[in-house]
N, C-alpha and C. Protein backbone atom coordinates (compact mmCIF):
# COMPACT_ATOMS: atom_id res chain seq x y z
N UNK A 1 2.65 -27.83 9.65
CA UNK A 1 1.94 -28.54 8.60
C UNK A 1 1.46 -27.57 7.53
N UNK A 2 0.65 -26.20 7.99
CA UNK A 2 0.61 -25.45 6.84
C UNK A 2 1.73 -24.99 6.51
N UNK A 3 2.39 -24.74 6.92
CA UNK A 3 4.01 -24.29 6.12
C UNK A 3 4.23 -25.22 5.01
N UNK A 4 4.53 -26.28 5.37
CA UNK A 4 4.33 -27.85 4.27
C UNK A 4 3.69 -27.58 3.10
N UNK A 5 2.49 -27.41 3.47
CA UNK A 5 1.25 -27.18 2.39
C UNK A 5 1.69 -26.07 1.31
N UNK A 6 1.90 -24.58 2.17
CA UNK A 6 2.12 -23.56 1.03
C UNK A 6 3.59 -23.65 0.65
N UNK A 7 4.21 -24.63 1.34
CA UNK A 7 5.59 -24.56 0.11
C UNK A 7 5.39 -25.57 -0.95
N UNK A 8 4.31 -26.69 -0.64
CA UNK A 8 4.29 -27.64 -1.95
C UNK A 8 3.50 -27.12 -3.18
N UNK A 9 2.08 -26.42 -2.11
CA UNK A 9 1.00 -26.03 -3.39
C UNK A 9 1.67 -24.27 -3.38
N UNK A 10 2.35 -23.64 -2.91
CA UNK A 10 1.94 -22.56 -3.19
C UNK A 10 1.79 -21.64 -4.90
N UNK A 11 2.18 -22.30 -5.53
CA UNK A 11 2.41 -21.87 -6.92
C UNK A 11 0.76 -22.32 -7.30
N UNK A 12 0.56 -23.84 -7.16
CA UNK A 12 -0.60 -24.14 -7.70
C UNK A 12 -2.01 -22.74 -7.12
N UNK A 13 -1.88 -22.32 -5.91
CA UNK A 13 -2.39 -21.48 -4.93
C UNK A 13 -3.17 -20.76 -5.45
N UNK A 14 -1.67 -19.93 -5.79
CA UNK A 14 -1.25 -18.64 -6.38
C UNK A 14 -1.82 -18.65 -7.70
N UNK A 15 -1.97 -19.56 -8.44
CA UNK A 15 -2.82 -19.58 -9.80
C UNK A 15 -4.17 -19.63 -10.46
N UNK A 16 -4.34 -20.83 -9.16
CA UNK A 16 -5.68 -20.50 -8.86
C UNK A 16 -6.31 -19.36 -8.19
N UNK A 17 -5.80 -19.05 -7.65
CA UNK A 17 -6.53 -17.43 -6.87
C UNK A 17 -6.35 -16.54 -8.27
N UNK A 18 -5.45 -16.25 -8.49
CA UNK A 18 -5.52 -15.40 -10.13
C UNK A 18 -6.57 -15.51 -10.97
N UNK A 19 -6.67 -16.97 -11.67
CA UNK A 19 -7.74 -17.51 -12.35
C UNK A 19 -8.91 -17.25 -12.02
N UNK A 20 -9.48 -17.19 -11.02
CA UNK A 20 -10.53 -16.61 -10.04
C UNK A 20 -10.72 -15.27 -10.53
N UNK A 21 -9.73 -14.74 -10.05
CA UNK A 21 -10.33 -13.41 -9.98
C UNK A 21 -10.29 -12.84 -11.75
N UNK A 22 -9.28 -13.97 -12.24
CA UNK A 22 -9.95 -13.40 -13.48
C UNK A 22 -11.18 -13.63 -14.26
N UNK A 23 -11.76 -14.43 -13.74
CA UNK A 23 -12.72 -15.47 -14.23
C UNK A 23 -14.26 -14.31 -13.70
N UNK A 24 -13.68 -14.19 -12.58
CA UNK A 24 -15.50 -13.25 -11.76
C UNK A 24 -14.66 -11.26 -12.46
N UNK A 25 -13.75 -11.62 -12.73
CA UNK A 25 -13.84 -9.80 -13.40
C UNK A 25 -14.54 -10.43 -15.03
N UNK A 26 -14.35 -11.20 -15.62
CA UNK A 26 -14.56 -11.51 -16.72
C UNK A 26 -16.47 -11.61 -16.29
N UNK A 27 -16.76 -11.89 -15.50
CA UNK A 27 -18.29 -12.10 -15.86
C UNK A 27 -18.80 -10.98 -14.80
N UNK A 28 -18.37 -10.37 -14.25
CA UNK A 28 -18.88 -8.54 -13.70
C UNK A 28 -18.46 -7.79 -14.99
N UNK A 29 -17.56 -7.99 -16.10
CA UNK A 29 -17.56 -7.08 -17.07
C UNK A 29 -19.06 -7.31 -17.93
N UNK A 30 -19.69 -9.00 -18.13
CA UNK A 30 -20.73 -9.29 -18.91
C UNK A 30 -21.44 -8.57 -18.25
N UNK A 31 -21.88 -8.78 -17.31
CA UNK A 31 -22.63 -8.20 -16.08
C UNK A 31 -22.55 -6.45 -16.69
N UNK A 32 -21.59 -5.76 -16.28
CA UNK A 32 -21.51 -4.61 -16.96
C UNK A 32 -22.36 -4.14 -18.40
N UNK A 33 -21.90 -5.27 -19.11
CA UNK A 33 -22.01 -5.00 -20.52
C UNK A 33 -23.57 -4.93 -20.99
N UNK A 34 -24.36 -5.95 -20.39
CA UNK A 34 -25.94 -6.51 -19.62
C UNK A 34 -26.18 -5.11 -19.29
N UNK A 35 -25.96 -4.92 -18.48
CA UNK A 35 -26.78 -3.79 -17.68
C UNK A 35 -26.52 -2.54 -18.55
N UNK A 36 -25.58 -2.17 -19.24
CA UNK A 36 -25.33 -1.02 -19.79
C UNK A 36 -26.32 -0.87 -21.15
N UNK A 37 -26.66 -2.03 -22.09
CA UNK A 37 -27.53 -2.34 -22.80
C UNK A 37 -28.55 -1.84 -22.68
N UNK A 38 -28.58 -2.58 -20.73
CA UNK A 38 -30.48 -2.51 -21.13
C UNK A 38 -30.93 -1.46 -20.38
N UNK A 39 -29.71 -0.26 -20.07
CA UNK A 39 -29.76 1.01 -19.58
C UNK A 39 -30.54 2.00 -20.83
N UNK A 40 -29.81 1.45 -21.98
CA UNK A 40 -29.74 2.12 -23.32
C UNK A 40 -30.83 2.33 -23.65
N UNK A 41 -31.59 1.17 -24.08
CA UNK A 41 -32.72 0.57 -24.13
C UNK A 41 -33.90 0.92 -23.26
N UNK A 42 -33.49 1.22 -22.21
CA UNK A 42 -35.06 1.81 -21.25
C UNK A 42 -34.78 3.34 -21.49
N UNK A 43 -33.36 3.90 -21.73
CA UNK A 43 -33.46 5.50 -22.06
C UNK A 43 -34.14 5.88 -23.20
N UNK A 44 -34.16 4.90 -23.86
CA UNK A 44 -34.43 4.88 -25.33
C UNK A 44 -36.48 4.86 -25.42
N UNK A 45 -36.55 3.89 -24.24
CA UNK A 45 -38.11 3.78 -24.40
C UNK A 45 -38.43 5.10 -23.62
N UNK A 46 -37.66 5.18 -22.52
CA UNK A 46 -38.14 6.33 -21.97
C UNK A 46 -38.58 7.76 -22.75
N UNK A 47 -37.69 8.11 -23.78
CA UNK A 47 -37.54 8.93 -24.40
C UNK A 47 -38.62 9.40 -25.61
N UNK A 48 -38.51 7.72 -26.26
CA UNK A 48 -39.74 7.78 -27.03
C UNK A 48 -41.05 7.92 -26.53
N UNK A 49 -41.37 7.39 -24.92
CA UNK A 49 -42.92 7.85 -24.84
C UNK A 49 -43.20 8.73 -24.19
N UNK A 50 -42.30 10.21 -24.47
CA UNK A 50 -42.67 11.48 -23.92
C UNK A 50 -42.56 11.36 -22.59
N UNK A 51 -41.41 10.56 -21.61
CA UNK A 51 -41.55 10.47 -20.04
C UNK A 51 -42.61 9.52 -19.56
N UNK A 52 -42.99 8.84 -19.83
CA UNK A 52 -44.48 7.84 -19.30
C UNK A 52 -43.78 6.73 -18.72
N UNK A 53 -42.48 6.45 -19.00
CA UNK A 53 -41.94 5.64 -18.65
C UNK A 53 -40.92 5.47 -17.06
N UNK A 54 -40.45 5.08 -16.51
CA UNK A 54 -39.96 5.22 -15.38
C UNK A 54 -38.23 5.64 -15.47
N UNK A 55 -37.71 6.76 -15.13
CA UNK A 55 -36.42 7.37 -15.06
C UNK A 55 -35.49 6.31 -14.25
N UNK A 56 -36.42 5.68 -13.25
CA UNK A 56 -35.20 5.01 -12.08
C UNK A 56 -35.01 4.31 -12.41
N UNK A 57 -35.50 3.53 -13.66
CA UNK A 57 -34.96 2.29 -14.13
C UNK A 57 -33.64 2.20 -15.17
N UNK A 58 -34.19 3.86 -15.77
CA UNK A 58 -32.67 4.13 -16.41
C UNK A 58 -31.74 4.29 -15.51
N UNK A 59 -31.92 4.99 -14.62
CA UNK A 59 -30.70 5.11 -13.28
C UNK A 59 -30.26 4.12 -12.87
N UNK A 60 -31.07 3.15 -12.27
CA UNK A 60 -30.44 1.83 -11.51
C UNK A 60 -29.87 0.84 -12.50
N UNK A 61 -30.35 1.01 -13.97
CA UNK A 61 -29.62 0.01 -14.81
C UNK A 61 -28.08 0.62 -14.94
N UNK A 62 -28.16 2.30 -15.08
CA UNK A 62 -26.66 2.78 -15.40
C UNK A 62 -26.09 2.75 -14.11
N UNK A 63 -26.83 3.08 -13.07
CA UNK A 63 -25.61 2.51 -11.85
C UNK A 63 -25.01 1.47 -11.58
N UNK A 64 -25.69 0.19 -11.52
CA UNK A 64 -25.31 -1.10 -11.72
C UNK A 64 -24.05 -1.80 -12.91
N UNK A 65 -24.35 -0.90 -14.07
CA UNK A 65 -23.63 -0.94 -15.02
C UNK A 65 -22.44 -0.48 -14.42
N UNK A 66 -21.89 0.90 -14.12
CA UNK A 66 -21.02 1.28 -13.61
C UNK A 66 -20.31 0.39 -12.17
N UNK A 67 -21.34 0.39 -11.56
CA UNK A 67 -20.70 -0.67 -10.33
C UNK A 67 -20.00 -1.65 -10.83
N UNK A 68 -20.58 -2.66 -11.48
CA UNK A 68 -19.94 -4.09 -11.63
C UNK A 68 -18.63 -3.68 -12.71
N UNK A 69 -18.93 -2.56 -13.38
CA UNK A 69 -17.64 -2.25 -14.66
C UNK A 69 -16.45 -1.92 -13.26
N UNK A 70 -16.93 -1.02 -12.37
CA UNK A 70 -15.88 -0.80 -11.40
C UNK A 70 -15.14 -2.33 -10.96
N UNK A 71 -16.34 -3.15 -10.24
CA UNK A 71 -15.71 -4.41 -9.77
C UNK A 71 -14.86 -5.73 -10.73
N UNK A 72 -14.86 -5.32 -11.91
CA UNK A 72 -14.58 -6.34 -12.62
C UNK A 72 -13.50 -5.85 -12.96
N UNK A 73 -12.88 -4.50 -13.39
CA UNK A 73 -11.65 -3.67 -13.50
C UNK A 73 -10.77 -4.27 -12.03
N UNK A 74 -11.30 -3.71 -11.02
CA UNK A 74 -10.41 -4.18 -9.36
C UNK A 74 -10.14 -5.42 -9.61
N UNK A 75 -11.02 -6.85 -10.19
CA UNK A 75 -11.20 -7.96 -10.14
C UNK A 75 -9.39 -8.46 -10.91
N UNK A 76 -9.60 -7.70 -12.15
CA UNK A 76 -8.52 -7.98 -13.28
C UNK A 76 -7.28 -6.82 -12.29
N UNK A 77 -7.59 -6.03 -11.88
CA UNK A 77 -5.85 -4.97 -11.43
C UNK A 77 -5.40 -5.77 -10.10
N UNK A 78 -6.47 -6.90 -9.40
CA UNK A 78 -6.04 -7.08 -8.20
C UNK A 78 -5.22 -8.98 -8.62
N UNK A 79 -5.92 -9.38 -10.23
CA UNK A 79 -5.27 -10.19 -10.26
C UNK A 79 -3.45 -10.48 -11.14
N UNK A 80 -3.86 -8.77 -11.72
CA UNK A 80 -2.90 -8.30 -11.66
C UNK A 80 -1.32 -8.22 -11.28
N UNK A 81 -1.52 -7.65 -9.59
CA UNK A 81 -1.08 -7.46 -8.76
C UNK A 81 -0.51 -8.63 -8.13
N UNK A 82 -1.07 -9.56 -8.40
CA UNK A 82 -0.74 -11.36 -7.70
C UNK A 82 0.64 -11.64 -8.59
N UNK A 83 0.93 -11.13 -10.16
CA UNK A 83 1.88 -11.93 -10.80
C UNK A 83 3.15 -11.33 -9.94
């Protein structure tokens, strides 16, 4: 019976799983884009008030930034990989 199934839908499947993954790399890149901003932006305050401000927040915004830029790249090469 699943044999049945993936020979009728498998194309439809297969497109949808693509779409997907292009859809969540497309919003881990916003995600990216978000966090890289407001990385900018706290380096920026940081900077201006002589250090008074908190460093780890610049860190965890640019790590996060980097993470999700990583996952949303895999997201798009892995849907890629499906054509």
């Amino acid at each position: 019976m699943a044999s049945k199934f993936k020979m009728i839908f498998g194309g439809v499947l297969r497109t949808a799983h693509t779409l997907w993954l292009e859809v969540v790399g497309s919003l881990f890149l916003a995600f990216a884009l978000l966090f890289g901003v407001y990385a900018v932006q706290a380096y920026r305050k940081y900077v201006t008030m002589s250090g008074t401000g908190s460093i780890w927040i610049v860190g965890a915004a640019a790590f996060l930034s980097v993470l999700t830029l990583v996952f949303g790249v895999q997201s798009f090469w892995r849907a890629r990989k499906l054509r």
